[in-house]
PDB file of N, CA and C in Angstrom:
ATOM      1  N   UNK A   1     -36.862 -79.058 226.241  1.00  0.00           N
ATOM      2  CA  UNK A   1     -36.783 -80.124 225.254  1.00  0.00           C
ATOM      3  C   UNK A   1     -38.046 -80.177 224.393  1.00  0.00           C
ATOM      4  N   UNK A   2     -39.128 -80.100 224.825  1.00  0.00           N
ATOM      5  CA  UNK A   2     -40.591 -79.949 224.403  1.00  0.00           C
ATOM      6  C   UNK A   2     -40.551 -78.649 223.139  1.00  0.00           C
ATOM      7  N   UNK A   3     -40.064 -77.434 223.817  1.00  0.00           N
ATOM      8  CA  UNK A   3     -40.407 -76.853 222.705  1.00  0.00           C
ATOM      9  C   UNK A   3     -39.122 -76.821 221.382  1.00  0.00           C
ATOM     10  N   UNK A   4     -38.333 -77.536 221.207  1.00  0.00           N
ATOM     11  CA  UNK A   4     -36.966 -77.527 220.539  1.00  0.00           C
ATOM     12  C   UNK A   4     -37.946 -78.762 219.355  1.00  0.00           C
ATOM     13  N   UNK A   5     -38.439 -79.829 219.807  1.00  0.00           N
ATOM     14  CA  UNK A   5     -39.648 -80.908 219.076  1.00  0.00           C
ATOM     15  C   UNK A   5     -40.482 -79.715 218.468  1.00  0.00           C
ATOM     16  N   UNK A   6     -41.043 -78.833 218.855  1.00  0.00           N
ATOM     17  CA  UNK A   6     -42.294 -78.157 218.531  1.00  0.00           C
ATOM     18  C   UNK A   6     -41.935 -77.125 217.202  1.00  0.00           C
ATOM     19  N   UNK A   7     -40.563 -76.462 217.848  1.00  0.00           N
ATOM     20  CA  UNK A   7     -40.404 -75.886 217.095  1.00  0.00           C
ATOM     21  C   UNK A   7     -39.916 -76.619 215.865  1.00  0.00           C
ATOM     22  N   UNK A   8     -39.200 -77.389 215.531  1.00  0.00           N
ATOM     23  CA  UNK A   8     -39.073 -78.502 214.296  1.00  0.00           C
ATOM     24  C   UNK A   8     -40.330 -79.244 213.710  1.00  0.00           C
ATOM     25  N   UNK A   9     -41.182 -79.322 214.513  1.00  0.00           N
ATOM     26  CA  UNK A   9     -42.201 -79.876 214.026  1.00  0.00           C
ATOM     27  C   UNK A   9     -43.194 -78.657 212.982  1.00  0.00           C
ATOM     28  N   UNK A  10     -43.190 -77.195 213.834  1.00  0.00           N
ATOM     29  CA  UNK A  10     -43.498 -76.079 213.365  1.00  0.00           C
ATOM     30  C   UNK A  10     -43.127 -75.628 211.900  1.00  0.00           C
ATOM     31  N   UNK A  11     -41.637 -75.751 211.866  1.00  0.00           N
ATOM     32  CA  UNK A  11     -40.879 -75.566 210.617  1.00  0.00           C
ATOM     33  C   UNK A  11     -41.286 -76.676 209.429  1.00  0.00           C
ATOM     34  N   UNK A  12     -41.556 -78.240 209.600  1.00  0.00           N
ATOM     35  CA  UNK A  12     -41.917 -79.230 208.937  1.00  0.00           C
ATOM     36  C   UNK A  12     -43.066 -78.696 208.449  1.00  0.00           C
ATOM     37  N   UNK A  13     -44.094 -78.230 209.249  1.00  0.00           N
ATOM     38  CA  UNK A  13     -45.550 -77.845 208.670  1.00  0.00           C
ATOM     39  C   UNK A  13     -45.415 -76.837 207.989  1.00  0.00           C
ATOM     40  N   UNK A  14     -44.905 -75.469 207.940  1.00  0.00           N
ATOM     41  CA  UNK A  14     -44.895 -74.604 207.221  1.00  0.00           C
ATOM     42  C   UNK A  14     -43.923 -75.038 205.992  1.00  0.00           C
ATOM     43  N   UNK A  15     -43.083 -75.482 206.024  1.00  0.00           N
ATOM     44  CA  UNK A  15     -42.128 -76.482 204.869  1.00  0.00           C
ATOM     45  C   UNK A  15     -43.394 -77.249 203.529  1.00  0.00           C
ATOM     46  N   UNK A  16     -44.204 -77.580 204.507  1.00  0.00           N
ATOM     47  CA  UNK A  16     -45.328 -78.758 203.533  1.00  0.00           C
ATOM     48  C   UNK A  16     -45.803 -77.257 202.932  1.00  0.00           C
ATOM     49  N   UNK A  17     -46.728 -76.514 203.772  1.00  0.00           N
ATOM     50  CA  UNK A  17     -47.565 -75.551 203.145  1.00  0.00           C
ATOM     51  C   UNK A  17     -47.131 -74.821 202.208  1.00  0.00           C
ATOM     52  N   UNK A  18     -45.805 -74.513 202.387  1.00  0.00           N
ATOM     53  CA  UNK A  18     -45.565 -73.086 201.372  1.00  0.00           C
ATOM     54  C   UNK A  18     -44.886 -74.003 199.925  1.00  0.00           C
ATOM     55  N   UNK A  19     -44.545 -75.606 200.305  1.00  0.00           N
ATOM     56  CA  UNK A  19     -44.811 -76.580 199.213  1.00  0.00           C
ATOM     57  C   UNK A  19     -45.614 -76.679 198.184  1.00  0.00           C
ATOM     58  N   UNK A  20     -46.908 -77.058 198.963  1.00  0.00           N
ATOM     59  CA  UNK A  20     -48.271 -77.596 198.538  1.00  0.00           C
ATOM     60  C   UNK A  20     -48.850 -76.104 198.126  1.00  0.00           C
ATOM     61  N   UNK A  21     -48.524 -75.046 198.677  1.00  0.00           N
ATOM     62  CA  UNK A  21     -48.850 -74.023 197.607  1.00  0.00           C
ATOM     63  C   UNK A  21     -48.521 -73.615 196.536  1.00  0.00           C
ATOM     64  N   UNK A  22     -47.188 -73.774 196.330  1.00  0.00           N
ATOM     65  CA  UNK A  22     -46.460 -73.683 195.563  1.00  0.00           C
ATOM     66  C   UNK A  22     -47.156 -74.012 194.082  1.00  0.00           C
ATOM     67  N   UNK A  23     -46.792 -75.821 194.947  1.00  0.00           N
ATOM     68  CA  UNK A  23     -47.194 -76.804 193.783  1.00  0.00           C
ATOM     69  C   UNK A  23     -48.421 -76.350 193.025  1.00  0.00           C
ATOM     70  N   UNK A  24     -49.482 -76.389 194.029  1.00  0.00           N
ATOM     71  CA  UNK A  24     -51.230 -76.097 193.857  1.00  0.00           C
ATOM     72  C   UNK A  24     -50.951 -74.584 192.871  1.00  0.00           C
ATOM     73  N   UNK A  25     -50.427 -73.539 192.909  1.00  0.00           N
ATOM     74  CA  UNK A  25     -50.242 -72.434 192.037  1.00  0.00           C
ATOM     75  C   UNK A  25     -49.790 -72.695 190.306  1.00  0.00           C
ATOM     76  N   UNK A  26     -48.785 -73.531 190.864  1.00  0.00           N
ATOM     77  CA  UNK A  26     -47.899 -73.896 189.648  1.00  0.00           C
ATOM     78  C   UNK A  26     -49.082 -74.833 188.470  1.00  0.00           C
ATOM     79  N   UNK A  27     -49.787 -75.621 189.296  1.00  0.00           N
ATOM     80  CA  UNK A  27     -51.029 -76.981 188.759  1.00  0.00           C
ATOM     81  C   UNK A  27     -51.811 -75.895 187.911  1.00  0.00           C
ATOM     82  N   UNK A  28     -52.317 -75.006 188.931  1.00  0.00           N
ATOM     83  CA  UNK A  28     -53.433 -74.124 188.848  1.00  0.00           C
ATOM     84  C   UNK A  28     -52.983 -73.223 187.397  1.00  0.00           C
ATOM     85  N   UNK A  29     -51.794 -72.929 187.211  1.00  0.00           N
ATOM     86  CA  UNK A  29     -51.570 -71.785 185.603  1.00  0.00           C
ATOM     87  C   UNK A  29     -51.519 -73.012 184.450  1.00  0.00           C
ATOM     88  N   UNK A  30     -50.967 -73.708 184.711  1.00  0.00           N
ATOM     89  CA  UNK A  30     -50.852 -75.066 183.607  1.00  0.00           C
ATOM     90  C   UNK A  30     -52.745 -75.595 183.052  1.00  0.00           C
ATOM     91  N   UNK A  31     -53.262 -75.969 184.479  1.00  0.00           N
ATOM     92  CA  UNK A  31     -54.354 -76.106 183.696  1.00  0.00           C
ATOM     93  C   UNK A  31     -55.265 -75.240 183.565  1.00  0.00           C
ATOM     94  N   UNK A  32     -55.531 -73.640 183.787  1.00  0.00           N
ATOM     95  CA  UNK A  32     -55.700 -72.725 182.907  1.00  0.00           C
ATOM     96  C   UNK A  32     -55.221 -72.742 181.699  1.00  0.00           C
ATOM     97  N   UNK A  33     -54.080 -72.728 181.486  1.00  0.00           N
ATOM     98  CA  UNK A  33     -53.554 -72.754 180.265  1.00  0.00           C
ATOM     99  C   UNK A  33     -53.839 -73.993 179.018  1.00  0.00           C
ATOM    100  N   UNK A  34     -53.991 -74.920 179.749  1.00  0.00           N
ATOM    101  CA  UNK A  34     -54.847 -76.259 178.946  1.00  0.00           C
ATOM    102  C   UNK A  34     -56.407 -75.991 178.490  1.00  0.00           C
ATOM    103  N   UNK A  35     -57.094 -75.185 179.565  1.00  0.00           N
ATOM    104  CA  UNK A  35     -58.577 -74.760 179.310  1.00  0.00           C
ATOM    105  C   UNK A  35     -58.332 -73.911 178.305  1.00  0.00           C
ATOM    106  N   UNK A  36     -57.632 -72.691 177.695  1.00  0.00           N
ATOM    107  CA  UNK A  36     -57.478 -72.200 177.135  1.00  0.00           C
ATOM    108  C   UNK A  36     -57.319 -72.330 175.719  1.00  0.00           C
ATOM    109  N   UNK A  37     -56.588 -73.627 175.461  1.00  0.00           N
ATOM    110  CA  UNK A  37     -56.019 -74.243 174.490  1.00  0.00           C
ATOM    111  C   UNK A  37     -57.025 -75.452 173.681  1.00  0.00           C
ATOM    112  N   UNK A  38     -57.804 -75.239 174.772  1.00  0.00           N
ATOM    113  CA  UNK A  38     -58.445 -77.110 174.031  1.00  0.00           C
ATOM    114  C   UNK A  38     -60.428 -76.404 174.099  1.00  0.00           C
ATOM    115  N   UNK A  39     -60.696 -74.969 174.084  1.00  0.00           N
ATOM    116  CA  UNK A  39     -62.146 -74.975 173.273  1.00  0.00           C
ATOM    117  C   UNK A  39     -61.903 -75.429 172.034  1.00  0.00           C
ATOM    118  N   UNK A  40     -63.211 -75.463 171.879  1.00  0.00           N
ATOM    119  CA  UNK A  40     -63.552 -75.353 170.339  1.00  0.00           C
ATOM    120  C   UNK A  40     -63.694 -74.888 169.877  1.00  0.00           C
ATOM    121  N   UNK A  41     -62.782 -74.921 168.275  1.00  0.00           N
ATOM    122  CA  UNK A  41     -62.612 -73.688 167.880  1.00  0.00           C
ATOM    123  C   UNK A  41     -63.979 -73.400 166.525  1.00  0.00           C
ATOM    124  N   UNK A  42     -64.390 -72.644 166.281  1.00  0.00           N
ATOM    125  CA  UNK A  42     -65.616 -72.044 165.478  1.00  0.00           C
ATOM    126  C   UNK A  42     -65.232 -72.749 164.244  1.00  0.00           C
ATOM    127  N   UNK A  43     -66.231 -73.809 163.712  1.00  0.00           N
ATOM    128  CA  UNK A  43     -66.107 -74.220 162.684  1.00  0.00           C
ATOM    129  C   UNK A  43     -66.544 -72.953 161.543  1.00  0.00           C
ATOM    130  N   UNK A  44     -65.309 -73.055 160.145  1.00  0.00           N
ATOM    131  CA  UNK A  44     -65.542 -71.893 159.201  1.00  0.00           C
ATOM    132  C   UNK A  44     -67.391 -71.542 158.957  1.00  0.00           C
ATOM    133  N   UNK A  45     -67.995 -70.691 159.052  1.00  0.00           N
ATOM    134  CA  UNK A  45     -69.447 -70.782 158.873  1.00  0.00           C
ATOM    135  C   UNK A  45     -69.504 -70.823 157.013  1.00  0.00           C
ATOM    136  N   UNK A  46     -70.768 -71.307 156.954  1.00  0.00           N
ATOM    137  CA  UNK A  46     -71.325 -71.917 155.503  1.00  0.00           C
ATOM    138  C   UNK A  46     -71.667 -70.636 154.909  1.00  0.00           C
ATOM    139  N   UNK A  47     -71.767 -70.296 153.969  1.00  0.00           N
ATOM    140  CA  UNK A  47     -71.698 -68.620 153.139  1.00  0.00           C
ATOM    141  C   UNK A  47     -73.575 -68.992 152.941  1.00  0.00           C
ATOM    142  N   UNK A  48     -73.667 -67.914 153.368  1.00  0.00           N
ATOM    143  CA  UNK A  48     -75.049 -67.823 153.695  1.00  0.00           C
ATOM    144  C   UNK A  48     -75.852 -67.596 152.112  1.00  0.00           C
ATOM    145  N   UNK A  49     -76.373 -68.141 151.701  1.00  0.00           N
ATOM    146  CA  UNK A  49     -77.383 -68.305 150.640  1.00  0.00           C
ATOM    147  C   UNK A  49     -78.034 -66.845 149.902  1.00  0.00           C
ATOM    148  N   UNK A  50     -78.055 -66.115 149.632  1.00  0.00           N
ATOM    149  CA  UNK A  50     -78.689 -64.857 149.599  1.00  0.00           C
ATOM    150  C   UNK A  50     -80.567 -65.602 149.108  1.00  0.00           C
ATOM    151  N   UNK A  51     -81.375 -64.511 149.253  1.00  0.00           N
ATOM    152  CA  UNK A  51     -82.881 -65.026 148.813  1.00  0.00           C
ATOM    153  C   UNK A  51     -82.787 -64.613 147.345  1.00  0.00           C
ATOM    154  N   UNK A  52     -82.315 -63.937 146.751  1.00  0.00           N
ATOM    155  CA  UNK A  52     -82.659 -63.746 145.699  1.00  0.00           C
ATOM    156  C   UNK A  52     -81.655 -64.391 144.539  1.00  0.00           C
ATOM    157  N   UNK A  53     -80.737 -65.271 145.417  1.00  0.00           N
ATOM    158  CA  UNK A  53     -80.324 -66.197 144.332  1.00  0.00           C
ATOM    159  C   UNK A  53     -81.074 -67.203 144.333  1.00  0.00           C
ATOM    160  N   UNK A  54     -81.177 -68.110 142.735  1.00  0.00           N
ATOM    161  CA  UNK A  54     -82.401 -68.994 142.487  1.00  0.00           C
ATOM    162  C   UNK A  54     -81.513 -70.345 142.840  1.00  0.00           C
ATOM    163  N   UNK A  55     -81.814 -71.339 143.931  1.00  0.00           N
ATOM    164  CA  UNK A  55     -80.897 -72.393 143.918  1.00  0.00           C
ATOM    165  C   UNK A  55     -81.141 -73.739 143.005  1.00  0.00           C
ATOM    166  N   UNK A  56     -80.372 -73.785 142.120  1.00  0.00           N
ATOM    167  CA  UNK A  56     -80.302 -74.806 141.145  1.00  0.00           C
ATOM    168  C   UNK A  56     -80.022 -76.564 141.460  1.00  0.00           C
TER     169      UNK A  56
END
């Protein structure tokens, strides 16, 4: 009787884990994919001045 409990109890725990991995994998590409999406992006740069133009 003991191990018929154990073994159900066995199956419940590996049930959660291969869950919670699941889940935790699935979390884990989404917010990569958010890091990816939300730098900052390079403001256009300012056209660089040359020296030998005279600035007015």
């Amino acid at each position: 009787m003991n191990y018929f409990i154990l073994i159900i109890f066995a199956i419940i725990i590996i049930a959660f884990l291969v869950f919670f991995i699941r889940t935790n994998k699935r979390d884990e590409e989404k917010y990569e994919e958010e890091i990816k999406m939300d730098y900052r992006k390079p403001k256009e740069r300012i056209k660089d001045i040359d020296i030998d133009e005279p600035m007015h």
